[in-house]
C-alpha atoms as a PDB file:
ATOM      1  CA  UNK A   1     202.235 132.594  67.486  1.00  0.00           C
ATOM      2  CA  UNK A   2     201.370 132.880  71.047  1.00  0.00           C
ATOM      3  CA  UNK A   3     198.920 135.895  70.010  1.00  0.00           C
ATOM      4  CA  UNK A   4     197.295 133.056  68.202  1.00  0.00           C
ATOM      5  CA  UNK A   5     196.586 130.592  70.638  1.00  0.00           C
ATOM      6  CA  UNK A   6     195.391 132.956  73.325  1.00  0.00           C
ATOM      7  CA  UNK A   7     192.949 134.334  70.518  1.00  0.00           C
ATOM      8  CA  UNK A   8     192.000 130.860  69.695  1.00  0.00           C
ATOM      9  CA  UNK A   9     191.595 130.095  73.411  1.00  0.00           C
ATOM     10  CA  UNK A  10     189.528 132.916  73.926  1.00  0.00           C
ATOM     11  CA  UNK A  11     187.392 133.023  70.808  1.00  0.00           C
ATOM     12  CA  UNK A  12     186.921 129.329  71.955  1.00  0.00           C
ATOM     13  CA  UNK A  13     185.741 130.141  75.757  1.00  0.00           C
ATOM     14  CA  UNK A  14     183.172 132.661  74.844  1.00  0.00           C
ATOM     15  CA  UNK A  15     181.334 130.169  72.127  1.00  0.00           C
ATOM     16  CA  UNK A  16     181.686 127.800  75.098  1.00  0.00           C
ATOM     17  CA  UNK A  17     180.083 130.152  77.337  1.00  0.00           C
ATOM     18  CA  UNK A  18     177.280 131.314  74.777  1.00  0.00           C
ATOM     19  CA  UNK A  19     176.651 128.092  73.516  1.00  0.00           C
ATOM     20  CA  UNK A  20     177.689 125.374  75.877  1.00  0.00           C
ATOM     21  CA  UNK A  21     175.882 126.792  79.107  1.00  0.00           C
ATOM     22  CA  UNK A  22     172.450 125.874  78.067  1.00  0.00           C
ATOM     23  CA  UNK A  23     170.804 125.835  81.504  1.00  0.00           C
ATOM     24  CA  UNK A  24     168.255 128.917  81.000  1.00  0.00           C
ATOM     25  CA  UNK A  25     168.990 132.046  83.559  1.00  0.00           C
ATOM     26  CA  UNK A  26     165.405 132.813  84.053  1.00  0.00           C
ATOM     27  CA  UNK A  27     164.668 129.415  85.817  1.00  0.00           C
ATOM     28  CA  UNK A  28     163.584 129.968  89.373  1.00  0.00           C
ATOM     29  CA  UNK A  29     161.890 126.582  90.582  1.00  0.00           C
ATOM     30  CA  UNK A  30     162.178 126.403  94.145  1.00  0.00           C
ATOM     31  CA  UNK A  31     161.162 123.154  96.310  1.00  0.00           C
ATOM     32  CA  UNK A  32     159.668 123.306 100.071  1.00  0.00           C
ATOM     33  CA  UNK A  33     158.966 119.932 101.988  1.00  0.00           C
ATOM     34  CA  UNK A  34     155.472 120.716 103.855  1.00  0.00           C
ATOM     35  CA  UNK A  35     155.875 117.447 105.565  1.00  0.00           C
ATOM     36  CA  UNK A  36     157.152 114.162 105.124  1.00  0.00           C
ATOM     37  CA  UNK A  37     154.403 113.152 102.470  1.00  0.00           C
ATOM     38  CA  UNK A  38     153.859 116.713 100.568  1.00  0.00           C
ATOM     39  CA  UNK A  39     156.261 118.917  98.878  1.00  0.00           C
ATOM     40  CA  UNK A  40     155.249 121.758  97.050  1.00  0.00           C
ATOM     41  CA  UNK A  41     157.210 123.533  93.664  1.00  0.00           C
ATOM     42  CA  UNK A  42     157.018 126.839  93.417  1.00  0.00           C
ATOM     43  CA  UNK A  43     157.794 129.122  89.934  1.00  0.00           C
ATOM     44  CA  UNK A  44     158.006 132.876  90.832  1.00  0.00           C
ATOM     45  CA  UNK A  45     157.979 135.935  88.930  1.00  0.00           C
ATOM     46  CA  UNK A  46     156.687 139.312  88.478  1.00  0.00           C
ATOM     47  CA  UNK A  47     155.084 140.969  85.496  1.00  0.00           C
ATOM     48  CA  UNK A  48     153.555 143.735  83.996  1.00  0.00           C
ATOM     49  CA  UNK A  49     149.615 143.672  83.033  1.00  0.00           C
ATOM     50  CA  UNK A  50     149.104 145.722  79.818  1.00  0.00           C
ATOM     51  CA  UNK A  51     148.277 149.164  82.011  1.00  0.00           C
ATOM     52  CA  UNK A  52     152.159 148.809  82.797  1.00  0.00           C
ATOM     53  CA  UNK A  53     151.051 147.743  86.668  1.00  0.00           C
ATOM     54  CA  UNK A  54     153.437 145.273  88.661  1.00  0.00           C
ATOM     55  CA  UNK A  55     152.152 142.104  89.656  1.00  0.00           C
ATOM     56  CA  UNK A  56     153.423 139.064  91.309  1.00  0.00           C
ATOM     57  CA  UNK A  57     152.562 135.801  89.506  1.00  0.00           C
ATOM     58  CA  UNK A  58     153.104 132.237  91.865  1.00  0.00           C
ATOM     59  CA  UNK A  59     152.353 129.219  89.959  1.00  0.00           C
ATOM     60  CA  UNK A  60     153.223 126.377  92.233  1.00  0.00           C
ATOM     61  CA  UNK A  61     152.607 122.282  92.428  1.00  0.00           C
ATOM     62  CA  UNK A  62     151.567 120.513  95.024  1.00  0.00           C
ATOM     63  CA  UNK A  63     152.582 117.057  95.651  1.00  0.00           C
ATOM     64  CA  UNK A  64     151.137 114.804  98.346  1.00  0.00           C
ATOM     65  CA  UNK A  65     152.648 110.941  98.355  1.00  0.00           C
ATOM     66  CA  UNK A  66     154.486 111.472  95.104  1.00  0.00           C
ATOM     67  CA  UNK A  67     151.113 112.524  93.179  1.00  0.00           C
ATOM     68  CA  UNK A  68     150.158 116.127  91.864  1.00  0.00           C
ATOM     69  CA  UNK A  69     147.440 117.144  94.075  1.00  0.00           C
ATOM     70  CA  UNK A  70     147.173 120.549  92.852  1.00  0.00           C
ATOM     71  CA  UNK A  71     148.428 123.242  90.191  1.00  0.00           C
ATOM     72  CA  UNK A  72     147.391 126.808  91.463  1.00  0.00           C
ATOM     73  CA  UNK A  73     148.433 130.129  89.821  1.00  0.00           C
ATOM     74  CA  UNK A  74     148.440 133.179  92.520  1.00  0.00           C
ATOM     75  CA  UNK A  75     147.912 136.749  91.537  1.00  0.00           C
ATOM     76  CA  UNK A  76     148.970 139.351  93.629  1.00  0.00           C
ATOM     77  CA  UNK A  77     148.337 143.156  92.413  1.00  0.00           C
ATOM     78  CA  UNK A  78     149.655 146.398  93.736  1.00  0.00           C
ATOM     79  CA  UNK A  79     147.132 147.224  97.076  1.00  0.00           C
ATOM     80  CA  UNK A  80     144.830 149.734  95.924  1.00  0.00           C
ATOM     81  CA  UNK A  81     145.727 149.221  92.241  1.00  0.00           C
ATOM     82  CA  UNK A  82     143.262 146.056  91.574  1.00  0.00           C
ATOM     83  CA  UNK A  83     140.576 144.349  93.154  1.00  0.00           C
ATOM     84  CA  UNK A  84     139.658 141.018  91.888  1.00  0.00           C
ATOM     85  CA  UNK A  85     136.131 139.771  91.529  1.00  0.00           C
ATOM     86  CA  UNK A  86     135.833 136.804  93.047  1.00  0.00           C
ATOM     87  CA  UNK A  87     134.727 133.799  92.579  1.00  0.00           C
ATOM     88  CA  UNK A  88     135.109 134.673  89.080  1.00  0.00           C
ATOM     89  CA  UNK A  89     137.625 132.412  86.731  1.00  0.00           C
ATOM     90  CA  UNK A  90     140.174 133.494  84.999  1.00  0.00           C
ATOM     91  CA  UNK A  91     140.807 132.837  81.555  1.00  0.00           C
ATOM     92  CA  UNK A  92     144.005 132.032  79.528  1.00  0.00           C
ATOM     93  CA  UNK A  93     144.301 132.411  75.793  1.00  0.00           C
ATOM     94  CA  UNK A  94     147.366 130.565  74.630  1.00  0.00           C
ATOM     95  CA  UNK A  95     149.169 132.837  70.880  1.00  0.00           C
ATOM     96  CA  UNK A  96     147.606 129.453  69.756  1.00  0.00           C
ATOM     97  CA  UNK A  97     144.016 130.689  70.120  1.00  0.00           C
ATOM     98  CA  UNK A  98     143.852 128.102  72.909  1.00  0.00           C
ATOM     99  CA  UNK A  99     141.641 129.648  75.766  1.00  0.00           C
ATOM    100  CA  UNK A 100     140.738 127.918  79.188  1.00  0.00           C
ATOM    101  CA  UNK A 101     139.256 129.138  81.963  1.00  0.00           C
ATOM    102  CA  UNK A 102     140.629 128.583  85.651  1.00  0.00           C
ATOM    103  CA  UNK A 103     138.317 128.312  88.634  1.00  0.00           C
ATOM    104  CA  UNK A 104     138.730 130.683  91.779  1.00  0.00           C
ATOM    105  CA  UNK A 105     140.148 128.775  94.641  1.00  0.00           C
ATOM    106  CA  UNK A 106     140.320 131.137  97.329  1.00  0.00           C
ATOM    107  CA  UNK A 107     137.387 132.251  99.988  1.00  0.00           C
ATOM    108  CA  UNK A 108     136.760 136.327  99.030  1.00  0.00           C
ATOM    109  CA  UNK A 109     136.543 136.686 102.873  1.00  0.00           C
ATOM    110  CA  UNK A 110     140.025 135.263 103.395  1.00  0.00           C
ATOM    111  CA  UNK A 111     142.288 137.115 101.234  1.00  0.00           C
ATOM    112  CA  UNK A 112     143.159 140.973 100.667  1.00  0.00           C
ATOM    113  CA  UNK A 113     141.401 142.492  97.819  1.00  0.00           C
ATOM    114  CA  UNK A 114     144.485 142.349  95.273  1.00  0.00           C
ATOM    115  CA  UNK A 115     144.868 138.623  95.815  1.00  0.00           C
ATOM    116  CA  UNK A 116     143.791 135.710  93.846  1.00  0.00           C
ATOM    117  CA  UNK A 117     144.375 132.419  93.300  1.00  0.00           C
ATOM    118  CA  UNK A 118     143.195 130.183  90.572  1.00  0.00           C
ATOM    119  CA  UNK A 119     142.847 125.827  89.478  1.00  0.00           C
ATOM    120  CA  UNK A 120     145.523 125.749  86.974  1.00  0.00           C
ATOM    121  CA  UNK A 121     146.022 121.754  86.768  1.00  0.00           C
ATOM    122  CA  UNK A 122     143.942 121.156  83.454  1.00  0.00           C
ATOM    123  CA  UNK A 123     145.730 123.959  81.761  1.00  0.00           C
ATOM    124  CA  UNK A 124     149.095 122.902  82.552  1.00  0.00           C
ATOM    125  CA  UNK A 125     148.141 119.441  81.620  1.00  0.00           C
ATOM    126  CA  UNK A 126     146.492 120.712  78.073  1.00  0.00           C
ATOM    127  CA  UNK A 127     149.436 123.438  77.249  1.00  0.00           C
ATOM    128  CA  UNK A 128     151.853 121.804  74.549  1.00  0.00           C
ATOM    129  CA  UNK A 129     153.475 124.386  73.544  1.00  0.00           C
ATOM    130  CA  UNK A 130     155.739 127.654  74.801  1.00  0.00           C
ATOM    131  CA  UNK A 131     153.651 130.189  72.724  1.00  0.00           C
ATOM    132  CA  UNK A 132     152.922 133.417  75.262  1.00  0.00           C
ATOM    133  CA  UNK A 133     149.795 133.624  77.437  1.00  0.00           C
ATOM    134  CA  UNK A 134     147.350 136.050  77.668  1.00  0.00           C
ATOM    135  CA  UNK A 135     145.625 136.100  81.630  1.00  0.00           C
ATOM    136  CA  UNK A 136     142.244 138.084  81.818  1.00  0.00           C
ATOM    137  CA  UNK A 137     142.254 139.067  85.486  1.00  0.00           C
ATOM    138  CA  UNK A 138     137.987 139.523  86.406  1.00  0.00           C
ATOM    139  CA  UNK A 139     137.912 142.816  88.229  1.00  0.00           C
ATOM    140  CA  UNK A 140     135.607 144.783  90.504  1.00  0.00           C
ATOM    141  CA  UNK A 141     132.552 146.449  88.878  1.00  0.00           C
ATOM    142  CA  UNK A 142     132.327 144.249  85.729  1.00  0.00           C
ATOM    143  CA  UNK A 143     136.163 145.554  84.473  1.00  0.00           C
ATOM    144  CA  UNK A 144     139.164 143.126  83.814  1.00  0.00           C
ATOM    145  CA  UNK A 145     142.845 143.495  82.669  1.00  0.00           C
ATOM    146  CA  UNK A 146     145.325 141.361  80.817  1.00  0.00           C
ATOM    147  CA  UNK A 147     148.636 140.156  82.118  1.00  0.00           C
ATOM    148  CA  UNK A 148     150.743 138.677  79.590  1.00  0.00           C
ATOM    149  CA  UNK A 149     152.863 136.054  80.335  1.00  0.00           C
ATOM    150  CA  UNK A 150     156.135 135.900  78.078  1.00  0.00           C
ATOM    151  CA  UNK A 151     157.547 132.110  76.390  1.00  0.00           C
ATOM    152  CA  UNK A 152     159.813 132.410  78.865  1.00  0.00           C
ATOM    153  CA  UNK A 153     157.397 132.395  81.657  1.00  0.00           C
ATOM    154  CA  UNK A 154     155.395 129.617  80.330  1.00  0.00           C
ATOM    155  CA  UNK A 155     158.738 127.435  79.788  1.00  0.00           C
ATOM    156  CA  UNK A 156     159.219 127.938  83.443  1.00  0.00           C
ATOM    157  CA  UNK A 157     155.849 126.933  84.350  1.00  0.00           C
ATOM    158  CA  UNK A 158     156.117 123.892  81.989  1.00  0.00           C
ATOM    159  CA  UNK A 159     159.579 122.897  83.554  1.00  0.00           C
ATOM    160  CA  UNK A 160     157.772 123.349  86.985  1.00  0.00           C
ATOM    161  CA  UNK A 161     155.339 120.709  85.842  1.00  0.00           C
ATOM    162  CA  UNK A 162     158.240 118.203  84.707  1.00  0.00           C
ATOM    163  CA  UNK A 163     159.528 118.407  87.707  1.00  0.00           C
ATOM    164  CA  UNK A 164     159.938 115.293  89.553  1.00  0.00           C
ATOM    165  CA  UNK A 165     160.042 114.845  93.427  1.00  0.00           C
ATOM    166  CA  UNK A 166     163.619 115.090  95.224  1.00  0.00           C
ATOM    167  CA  UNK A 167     162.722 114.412  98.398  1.00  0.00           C
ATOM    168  CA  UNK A 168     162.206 111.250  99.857  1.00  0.00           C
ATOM    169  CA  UNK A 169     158.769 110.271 100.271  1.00  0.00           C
ATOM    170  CA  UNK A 170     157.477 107.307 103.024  1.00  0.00           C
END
């Protein structure tokens, strides 16, 4: 009889565990307060472009006086791997058949050759949906590659955008 129970108990923690703790493990939305007025959200991850080459992928939101002032994604390749093209834009193509394009933020002059950064507002504001993206990175001498960017990812970056600002603002 006691064998019972502590089965039952068991059997009962683990679908409590499985099902109960709904709060998704890949979540990693971090906050930083610029200044008293502007906070910034940041969603940070690193993925693999379709050669099988690392790169680090920073969406983040800025927020000045409560209001979204910016959405910018960051790319940053392996040095001596990739070399953007800048000012090219990048464009997304949602597993919708969505596609966008994102303008080039960033002065060429200013950042390291594997680094670019990209307007991301009026995608985030148009994507519905948790279907996978497809990034086409512009490279150097006409070439480009693909980064894929799993549900997962994109439910991040849409929780990013849903999220509201904890810090006091005056």
């Amino acid at each position: 009889m006691v064998l019972g129970w502590r089965i039952f108990i068991g059997v009962g923690l683990c679908i409590y565990l499985i099902l109960g703790n709904s709060a998704p493990a890949f979540a990693s939305i971090h906050t930083y307060p610029e200044s008293p007025t502007q906070v910034m959200y940041r969603s940070k991850q690193s993925l693999r472009d379709v050669k099988d080459q690392a790169w680090q992928v920073v969406l983040f939101k800025r927020l000045k006086m409560g209001e979204v002032d910016c959405v910018h994604l960051r790319l940053v390749g392996f040095p001596g791997i990739a070399e953007l093209a800048h000012p090219k834009p990048l464009t997304i193509t949602a597993g919708t058949g969505e596609v966008w394009t994102a303008a080039d933020v960033l002065n060429e002059s200013l950042l390291p050759p594997n680094v670019g950064e990209y307007d991301l507002l009026k995608v985030m504001t148009d994507l519905d949906s948790n279907t996978p993206l497809r990034l086409n990175l512009p490279l150097k001498g006409g070439l480009s590659v693909d980064l894929l960017v799993p549900p997962f990812g994109v439910r991040e970056w849409r929780l990013l955008m849903d999220t509201q600002m904890d810090t006091q603002v005056e």
